[in-house]
PDB file of N, CA and C in Angstrom:
ATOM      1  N   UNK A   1      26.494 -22.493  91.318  1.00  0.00           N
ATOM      2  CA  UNK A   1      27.027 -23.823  91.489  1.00  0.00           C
ATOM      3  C   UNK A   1      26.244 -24.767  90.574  1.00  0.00           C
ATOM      4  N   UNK A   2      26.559 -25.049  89.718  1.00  0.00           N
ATOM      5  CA  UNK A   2      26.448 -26.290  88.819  1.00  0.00           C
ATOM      6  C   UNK A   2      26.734 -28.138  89.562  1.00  0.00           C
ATOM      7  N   UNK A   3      25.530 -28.910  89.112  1.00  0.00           N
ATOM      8  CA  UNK A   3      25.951 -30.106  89.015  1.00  0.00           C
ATOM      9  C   UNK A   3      25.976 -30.908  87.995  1.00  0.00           C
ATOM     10  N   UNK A   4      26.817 -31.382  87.741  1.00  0.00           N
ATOM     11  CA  UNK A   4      27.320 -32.628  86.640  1.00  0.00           C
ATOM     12  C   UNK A   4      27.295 -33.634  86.806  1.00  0.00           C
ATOM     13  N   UNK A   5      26.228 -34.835  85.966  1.00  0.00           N
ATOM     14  CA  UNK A   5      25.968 -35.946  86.477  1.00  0.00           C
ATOM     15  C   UNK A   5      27.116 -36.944  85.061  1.00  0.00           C
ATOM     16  N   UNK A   6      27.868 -37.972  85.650  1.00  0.00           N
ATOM     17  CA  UNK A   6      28.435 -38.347  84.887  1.00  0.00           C
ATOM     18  C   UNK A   6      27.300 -39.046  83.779  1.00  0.00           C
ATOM     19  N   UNK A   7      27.739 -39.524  82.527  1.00  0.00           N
ATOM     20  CA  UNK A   7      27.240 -40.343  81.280  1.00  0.00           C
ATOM     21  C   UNK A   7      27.406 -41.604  81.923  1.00  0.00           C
ATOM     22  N   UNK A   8      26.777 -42.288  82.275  1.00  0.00           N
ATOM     23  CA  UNK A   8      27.049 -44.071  81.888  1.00  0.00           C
ATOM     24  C   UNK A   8      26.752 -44.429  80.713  1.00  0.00           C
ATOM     25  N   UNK A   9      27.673 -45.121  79.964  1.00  0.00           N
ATOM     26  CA  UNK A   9      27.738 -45.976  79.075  1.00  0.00           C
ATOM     27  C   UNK A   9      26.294 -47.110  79.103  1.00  0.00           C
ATOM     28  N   UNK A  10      25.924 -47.080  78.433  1.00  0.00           N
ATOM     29  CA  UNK A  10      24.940 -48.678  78.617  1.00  0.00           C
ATOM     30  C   UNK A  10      25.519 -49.922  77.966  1.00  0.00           C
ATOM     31  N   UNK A  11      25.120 -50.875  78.734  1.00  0.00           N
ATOM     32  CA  UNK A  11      25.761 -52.318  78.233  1.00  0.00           C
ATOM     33  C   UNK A  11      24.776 -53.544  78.205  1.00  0.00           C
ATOM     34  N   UNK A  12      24.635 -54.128  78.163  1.00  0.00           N
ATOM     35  CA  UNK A  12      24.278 -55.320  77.728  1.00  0.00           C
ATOM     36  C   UNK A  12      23.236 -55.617  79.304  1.00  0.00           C
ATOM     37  N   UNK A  13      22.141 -56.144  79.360  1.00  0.00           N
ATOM     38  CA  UNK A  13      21.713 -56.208  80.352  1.00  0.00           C
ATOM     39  C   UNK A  13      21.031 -54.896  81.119  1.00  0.00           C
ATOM     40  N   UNK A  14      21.581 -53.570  80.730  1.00  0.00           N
ATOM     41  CA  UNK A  14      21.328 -52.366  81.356  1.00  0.00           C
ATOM     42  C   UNK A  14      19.722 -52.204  81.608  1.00  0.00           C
ATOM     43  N   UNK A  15      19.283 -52.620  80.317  1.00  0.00           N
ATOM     44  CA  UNK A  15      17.527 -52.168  79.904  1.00  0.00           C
ATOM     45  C   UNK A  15      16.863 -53.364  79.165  1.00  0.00           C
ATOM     46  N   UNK A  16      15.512 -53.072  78.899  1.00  0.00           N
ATOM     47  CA  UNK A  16      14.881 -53.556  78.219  1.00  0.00           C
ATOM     48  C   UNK A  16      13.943 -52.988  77.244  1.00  0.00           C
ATOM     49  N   UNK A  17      13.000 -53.093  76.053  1.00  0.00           N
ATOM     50  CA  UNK A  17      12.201 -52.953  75.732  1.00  0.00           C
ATOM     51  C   UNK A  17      10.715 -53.072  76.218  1.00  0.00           C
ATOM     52  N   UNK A  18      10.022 -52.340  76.540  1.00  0.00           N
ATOM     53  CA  UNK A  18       8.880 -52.771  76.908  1.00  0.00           C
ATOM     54  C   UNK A  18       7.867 -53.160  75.550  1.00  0.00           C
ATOM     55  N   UNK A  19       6.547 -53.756  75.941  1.00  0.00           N
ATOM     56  CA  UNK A  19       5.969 -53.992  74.377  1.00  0.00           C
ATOM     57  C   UNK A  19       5.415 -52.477  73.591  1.00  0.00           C
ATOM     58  N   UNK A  20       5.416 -51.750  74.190  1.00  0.00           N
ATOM     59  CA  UNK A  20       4.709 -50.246  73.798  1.00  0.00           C
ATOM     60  C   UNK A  20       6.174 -49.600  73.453  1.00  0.00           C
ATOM     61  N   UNK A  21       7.368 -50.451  73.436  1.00  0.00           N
ATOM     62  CA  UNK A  21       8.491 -49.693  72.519  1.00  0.00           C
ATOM     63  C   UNK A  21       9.471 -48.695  73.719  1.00  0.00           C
ATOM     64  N   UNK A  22       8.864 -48.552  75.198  1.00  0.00           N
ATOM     65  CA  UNK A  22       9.818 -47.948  76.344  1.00  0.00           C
ATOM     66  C   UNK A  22      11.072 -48.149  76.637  1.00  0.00           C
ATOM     67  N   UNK A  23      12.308 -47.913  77.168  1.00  0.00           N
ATOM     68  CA  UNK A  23      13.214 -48.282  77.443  1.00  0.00           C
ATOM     69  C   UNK A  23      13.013 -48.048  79.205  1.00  0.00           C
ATOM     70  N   UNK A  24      13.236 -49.779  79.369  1.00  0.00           N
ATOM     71  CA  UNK A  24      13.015 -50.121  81.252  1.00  0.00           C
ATOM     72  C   UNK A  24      14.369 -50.233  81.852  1.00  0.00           C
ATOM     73  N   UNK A  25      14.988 -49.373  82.531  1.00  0.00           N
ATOM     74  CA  UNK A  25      16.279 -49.625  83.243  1.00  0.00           C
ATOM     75  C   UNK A  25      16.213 -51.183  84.006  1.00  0.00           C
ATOM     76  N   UNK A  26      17.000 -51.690  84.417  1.00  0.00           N
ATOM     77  CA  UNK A  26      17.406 -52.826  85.207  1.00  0.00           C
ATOM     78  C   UNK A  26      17.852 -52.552  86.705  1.00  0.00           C
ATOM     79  N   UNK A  27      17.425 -53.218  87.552  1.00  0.00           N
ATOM     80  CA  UNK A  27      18.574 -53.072  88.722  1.00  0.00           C
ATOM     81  C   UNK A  27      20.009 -52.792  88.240  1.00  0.00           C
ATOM     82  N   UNK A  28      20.730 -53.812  87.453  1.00  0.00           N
ATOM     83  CA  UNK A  28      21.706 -53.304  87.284  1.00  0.00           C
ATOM     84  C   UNK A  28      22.160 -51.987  86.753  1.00  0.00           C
ATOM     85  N   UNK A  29      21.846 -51.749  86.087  1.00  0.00           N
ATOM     86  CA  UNK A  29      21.768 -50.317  85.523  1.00  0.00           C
ATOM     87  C   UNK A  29      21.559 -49.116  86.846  1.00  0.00           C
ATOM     88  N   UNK A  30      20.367 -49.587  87.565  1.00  0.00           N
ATOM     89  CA  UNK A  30      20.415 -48.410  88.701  1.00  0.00           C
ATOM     90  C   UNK A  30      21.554 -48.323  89.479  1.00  0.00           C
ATOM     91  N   UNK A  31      21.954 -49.796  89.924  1.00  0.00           N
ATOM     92  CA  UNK A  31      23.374 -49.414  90.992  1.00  0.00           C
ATOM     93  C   UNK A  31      24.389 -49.457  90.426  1.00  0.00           C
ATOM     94  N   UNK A  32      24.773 -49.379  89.161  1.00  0.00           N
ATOM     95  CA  UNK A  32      25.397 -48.397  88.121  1.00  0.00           C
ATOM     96  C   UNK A  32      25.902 -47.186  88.698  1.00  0.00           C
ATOM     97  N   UNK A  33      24.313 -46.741  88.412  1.00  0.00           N
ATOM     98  CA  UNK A  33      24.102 -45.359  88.308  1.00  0.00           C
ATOM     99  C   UNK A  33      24.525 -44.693  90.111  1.00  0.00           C
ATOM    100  N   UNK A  34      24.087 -45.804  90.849  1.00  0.00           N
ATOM    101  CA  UNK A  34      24.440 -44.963  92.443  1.00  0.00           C
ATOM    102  C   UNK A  34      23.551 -44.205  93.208  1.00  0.00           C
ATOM    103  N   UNK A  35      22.561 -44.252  92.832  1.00  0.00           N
ATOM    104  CA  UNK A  35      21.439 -43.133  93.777  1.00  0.00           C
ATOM    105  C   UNK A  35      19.884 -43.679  93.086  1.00  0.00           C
ATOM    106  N   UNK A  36      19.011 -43.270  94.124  1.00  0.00           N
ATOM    107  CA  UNK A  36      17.465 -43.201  93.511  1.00  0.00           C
ATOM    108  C   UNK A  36      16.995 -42.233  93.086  1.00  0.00           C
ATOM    109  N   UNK A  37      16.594 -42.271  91.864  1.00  0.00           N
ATOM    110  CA  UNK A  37      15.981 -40.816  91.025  1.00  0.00           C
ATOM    111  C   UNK A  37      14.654 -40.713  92.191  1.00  0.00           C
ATOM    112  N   UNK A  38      14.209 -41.313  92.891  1.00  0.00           N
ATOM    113  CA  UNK A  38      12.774 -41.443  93.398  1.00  0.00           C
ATOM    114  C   UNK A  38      11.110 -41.053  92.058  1.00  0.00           C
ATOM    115  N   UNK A  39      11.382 -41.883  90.974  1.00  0.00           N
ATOM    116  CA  UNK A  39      10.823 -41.544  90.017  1.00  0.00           C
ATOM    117  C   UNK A  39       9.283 -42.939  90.130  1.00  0.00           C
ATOM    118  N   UNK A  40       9.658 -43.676  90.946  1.00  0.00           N
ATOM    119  CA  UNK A  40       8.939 -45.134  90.893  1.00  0.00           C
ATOM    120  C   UNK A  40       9.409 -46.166  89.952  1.00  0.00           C
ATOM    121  N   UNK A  41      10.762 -46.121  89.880  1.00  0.00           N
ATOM    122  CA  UNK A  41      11.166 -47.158  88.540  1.00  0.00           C
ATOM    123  C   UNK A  41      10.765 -48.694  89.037  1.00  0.00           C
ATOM    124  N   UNK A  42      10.445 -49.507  87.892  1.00  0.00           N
ATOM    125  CA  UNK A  42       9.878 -50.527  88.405  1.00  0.00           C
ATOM    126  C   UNK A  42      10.825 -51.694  88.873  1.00  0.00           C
ATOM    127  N   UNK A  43      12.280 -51.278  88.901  1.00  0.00           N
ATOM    128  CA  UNK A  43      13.020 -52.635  89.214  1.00  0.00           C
ATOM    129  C   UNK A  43      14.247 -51.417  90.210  1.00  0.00           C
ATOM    130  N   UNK A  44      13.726 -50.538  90.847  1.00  0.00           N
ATOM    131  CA  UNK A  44      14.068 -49.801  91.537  1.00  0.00           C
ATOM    132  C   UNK A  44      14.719 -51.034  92.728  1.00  0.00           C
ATOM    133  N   UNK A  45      16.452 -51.082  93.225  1.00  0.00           N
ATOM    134  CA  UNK A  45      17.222 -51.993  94.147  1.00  0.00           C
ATOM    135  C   UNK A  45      16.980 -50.719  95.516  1.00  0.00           C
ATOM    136  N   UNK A  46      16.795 -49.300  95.704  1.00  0.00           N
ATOM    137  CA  UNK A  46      17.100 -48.934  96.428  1.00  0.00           C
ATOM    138  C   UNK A  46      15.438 -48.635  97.624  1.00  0.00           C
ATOM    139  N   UNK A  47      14.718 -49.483  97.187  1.00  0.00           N
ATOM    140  CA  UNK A  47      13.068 -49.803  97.816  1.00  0.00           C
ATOM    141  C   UNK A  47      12.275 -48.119  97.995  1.00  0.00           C
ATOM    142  N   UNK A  48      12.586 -47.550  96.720  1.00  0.00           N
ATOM    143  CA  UNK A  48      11.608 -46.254  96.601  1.00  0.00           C
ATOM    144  C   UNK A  48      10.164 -46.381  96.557  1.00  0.00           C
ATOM    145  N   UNK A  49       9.049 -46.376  98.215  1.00  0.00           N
ATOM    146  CA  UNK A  49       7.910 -46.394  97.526  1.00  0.00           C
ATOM    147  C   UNK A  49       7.356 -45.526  97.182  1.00  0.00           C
ATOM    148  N   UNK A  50       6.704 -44.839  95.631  1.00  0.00           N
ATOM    149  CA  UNK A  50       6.370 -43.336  95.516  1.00  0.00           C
ATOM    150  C   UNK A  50       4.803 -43.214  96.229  1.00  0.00           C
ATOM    151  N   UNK A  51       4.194 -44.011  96.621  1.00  0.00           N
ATOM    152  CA  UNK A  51       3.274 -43.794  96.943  1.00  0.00           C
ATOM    153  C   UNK A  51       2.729 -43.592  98.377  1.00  0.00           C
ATOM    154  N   UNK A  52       4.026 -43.561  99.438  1.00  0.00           N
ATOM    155  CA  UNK A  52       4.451 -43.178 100.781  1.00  0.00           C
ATOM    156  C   UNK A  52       5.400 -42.251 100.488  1.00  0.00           C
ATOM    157  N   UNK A  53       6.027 -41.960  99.819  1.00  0.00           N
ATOM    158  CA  UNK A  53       7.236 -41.197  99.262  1.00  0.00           C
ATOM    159  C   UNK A  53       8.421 -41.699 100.356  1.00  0.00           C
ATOM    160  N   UNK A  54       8.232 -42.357 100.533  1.00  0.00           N
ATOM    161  CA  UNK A  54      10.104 -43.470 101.469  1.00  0.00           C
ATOM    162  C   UNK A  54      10.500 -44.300 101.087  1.00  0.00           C
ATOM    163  N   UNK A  55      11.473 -44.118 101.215  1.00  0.00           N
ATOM    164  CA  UNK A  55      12.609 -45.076 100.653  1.00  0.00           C
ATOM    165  C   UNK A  55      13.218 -46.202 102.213  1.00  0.00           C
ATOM    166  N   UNK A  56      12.875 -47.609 101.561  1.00  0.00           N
ATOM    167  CA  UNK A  56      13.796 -48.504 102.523  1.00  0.00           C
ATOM    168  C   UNK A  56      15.199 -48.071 102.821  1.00  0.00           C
ATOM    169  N   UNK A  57      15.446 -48.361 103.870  1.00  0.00           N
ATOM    170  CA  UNK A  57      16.762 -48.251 104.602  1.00  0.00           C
ATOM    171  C   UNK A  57      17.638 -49.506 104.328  1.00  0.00           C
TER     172      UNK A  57
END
């Protein structure tokens, strides 16, 4: 069994540059996307803390 995660397109607003040249997703971009990678992203909408490993309800 295979899973297939769709492509989102990126648009305008999606990301940013950080000064060290990173690409920073956006909230918008995450609920885009629909789920928490649980990675610690820093503008994470779905309240992933990695350092309890839970996620707000």
């Amino acid at each position: 069994m295979s899973f297939f995660r769709k492509k989102i397109e990126l648009e305008e607003g999606d990301y940013y540059l950080t000064p060290e040249g990173y690409r920073c997703f956006t909230e918008q971009y995450h609920l885009k996307r629909g789920y928490c990678c649980q990675s610690g992203c820093r503008h994470c909408p779905y309240g992933f803390n990695q350092k309890t490993n839970q996620q707000k309800k």
